[in-house]
C-alpha atoms as a PDB file:
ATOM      1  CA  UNK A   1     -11.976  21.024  19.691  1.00  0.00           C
ATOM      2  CA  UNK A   2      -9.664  20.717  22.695  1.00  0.00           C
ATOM      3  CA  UNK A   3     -11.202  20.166  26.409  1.00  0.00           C
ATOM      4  CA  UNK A   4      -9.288  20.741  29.211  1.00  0.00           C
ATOM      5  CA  UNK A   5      -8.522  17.804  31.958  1.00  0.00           C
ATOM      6  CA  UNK A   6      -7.759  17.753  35.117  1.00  0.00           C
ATOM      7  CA  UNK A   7      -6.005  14.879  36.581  1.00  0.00           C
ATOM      8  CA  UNK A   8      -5.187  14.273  40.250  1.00  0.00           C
ATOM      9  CA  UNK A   9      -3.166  12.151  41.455  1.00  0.00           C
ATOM     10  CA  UNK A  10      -1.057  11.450  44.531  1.00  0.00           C
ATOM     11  CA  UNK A  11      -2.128  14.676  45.355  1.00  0.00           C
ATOM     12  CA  UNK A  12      -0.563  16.092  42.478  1.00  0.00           C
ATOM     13  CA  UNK A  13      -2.687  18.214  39.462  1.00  0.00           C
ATOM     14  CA  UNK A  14      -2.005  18.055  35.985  1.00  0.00           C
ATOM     15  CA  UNK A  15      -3.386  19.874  33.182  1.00  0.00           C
ATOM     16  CA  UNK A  16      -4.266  17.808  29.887  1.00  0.00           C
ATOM     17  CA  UNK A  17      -5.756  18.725  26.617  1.00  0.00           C
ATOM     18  CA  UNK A  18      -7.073  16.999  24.046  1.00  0.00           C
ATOM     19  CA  UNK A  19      -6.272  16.399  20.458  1.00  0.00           C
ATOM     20  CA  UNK A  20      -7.341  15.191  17.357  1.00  0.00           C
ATOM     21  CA  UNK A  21      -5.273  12.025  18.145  1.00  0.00           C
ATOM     22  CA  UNK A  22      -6.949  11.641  21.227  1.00  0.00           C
ATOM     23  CA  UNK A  23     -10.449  12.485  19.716  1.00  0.00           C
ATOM     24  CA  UNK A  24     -10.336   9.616  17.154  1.00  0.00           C
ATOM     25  CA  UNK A  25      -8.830   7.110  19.903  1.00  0.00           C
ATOM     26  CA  UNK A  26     -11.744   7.923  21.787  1.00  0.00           C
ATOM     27  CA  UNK A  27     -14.385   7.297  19.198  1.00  0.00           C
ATOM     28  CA  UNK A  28     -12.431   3.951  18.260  1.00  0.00           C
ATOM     29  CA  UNK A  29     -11.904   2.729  22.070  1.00  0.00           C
ATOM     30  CA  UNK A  30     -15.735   3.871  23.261  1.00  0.00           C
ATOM     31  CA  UNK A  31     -17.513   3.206  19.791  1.00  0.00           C
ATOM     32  CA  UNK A  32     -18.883   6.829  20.104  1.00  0.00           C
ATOM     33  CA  UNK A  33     -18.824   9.949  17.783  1.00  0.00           C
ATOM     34  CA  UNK A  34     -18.744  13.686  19.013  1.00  0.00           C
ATOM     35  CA  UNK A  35     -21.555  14.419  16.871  1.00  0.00           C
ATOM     36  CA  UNK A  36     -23.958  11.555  18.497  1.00  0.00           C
ATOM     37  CA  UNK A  37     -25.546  14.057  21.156  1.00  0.00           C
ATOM     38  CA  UNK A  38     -24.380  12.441  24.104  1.00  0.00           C
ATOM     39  CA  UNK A  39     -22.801  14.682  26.400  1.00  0.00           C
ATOM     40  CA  UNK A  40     -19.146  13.087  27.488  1.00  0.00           C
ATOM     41  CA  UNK A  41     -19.273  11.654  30.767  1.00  0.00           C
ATOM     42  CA  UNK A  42     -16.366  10.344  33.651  1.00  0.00           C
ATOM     43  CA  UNK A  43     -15.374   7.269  31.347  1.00  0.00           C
ATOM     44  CA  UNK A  44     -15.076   9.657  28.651  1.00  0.00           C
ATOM     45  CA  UNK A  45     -12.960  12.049  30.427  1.00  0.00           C
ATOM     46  CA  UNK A  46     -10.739   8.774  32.100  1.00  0.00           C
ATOM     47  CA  UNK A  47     -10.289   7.589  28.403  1.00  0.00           C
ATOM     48  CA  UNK A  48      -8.975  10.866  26.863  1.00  0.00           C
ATOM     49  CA  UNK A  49      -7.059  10.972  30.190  1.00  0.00           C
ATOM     50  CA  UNK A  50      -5.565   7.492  29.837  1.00  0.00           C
ATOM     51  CA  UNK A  51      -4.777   8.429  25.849  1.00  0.00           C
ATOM     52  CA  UNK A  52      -2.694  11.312  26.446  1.00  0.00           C
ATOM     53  CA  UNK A  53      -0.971  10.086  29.303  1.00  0.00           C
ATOM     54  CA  UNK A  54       0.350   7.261  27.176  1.00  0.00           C
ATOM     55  CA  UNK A  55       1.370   9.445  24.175  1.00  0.00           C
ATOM     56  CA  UNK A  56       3.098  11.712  27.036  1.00  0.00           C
ATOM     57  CA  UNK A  57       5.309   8.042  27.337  1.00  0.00           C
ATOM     58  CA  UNK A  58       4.001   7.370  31.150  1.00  0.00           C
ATOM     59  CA  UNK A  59       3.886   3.691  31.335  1.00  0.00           C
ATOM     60  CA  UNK A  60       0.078   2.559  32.144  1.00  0.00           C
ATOM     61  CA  UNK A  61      -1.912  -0.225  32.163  1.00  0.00           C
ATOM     62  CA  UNK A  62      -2.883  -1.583  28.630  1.00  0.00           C
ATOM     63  CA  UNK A  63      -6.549  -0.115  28.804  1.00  0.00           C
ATOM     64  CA  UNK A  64      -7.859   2.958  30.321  1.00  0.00           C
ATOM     65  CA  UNK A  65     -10.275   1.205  32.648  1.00  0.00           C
ATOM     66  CA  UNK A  66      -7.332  -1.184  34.233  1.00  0.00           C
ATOM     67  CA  UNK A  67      -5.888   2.022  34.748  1.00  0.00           C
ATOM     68  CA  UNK A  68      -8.566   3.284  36.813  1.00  0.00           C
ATOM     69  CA  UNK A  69      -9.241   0.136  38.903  1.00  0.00           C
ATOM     70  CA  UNK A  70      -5.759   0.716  39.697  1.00  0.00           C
ATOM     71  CA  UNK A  71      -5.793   4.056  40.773  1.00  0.00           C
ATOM     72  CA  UNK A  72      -9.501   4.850  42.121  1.00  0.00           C
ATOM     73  CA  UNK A  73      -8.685   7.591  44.193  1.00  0.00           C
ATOM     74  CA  UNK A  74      -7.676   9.730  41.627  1.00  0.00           C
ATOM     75  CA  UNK A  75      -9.174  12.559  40.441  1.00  0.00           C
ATOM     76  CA  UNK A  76     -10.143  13.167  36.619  1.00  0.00           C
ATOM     77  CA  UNK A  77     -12.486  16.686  36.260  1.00  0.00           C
ATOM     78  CA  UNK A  78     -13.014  18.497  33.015  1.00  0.00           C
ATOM     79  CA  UNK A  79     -11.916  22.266  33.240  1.00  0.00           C
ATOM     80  CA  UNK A  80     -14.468  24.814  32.063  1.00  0.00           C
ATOM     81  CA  UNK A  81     -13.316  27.261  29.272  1.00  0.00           C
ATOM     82  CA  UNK A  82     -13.302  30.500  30.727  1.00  0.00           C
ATOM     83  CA  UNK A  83     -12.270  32.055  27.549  1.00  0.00           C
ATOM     84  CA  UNK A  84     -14.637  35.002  26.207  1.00  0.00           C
ATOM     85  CA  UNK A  85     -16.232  33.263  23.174  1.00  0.00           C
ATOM     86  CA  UNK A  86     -16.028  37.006  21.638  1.00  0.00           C
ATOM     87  CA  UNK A  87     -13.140  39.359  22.476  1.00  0.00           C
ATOM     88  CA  UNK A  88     -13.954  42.423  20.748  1.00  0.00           C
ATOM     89  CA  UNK A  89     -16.865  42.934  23.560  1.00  0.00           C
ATOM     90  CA  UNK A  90     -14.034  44.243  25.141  1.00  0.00           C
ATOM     91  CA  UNK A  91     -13.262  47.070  22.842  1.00  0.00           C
ATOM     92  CA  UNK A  92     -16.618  48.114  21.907  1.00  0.00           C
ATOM     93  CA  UNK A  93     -17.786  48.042  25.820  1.00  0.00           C
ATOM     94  CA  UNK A  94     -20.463  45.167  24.928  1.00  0.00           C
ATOM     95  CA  UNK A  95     -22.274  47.485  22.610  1.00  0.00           C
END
């Protein structure tokens, strides 16, 4: 599963997605699973943020949440999918 982030900063967007490296850091650096019901929340979102950032080679603050105490005015939103879950509806006119 990939979920799309948006991070502003400096007044500057960038798009990042996550990955299965980024999943698994996640669950190790929160202690949380995907499949424990708990919808993700900011701290999620600033983790995976934090975790591709780094693998991207940006130098950064050894944890995710020094990074954000050093940077509180930026922006991290999760982008909605806006991808049609089934594209043949398309071709058969939603019928």
């Amino acid at each position: 599963m990939k979920i799309k982030i948006k991070v502003i900063r400096n007044g500057k967007e960038e798009f990042l997605y996550t990955n299965l490296f980024s999943w698994t850091e996640w669950e190790r650096l929160m202690n949380r699973r995907l499949g424990d019901g708990v919808q993700p929340g900011v701290s999620d979102w600033c983790c995976w943020a934090w975790t591709l950032l780094c693998l991207k080679g940006e130098k950064l603050p050894d944890t995710w949440q020094k990074w954000v105490a050093e940077n509180p005015d930026m922006d991290i939103i999760p982008v909605v999918d806006e991808t049609n879950p089934n594209p043949t509806d398309a071709a058969t006119d939603g019928n």
